[in-house]
Protein backbone atom coordinates (compact mmCIF):
# COMPACT_ATOMS: atom_id res chain seq x y z
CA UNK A 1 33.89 162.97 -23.99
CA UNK A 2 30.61 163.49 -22.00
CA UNK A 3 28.72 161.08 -24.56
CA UNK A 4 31.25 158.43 -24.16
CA UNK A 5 31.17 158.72 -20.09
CA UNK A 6 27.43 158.93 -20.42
CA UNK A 7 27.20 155.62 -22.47
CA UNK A 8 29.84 153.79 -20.40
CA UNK A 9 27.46 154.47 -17.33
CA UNK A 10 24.36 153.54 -18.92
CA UNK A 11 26.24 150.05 -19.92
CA UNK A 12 27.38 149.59 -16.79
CA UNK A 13 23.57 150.35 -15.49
CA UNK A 14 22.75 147.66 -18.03
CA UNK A 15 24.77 145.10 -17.09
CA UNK A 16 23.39 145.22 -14.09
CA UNK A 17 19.93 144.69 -14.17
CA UNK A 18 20.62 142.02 -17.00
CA UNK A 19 23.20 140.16 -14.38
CA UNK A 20 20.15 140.09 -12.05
CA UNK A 21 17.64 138.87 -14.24
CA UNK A 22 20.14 136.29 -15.30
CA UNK A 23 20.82 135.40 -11.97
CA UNK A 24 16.98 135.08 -10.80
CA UNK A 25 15.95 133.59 -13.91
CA UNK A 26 17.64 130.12 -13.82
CA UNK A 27 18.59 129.91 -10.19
CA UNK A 28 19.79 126.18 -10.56
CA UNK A 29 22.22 126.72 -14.05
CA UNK A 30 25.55 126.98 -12.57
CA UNK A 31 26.26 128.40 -16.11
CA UNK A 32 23.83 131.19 -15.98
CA UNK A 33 25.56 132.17 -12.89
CA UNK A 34 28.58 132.30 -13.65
CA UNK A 35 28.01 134.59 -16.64
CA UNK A 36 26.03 137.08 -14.08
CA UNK A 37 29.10 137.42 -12.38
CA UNK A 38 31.03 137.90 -14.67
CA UNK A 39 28.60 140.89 -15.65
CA UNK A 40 28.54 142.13 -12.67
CA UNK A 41 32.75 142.10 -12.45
CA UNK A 42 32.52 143.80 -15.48
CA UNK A 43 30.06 146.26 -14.25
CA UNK A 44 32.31 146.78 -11.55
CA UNK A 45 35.13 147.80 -13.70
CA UNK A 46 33.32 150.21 -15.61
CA UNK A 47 32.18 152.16 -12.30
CA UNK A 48 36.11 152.12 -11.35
CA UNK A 49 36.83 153.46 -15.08
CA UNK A 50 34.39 156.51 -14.47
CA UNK A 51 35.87 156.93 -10.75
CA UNK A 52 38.98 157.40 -11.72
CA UNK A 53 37.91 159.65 -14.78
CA UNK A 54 35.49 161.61 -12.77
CA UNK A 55 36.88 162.19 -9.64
CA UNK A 56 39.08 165.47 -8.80
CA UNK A 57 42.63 165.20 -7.62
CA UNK A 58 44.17 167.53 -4.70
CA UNK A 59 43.81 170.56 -6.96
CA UNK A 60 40.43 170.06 -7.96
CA UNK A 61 41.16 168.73 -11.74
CA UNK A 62 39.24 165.17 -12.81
CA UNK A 63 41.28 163.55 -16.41
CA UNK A 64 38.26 164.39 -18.36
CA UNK A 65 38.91 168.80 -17.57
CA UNK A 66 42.61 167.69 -18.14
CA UNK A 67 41.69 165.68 -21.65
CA UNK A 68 39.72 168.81 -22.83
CA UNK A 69 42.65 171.30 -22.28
CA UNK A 70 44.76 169.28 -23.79
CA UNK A 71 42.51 168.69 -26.83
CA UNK A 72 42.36 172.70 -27.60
């Protein structure tokens, strides 16, 4: 599970930087711009994926400790 968290974040990383070297390559394609926003969007969900895999609940327990218990 961390490999898969780990890669998520690195695409997400990726996406990124490529959105902004779309974005400053072509400054007048409309089209080009577009698709760095949608990168960015999707960027965006990834981050909220990982939040809401990563981040503790009121008794201290993230879905990924809660995955691995009930994988044993």
């Amino acid at each position: 599970m961390d490999l898969i968290l780990s890669l998520v974040m690195l695409a997400a990383i990726v996406l990124v930087v490529g959105a902004v070297w779309l974005w400053r390559r072509d400054p007048a394609d409309g089209r080009a711009r577009k698709q760095a926003l949608l990168m960015l969007v999707l960027a965006g969900v990834m981050a909220a994926n990982l939040a809401v895999w990563l981040i503790p609940d009121k008794n201290g327990a993230d879905l990924q400790d809660r995955a691995a218990e009930l994988s044993e």
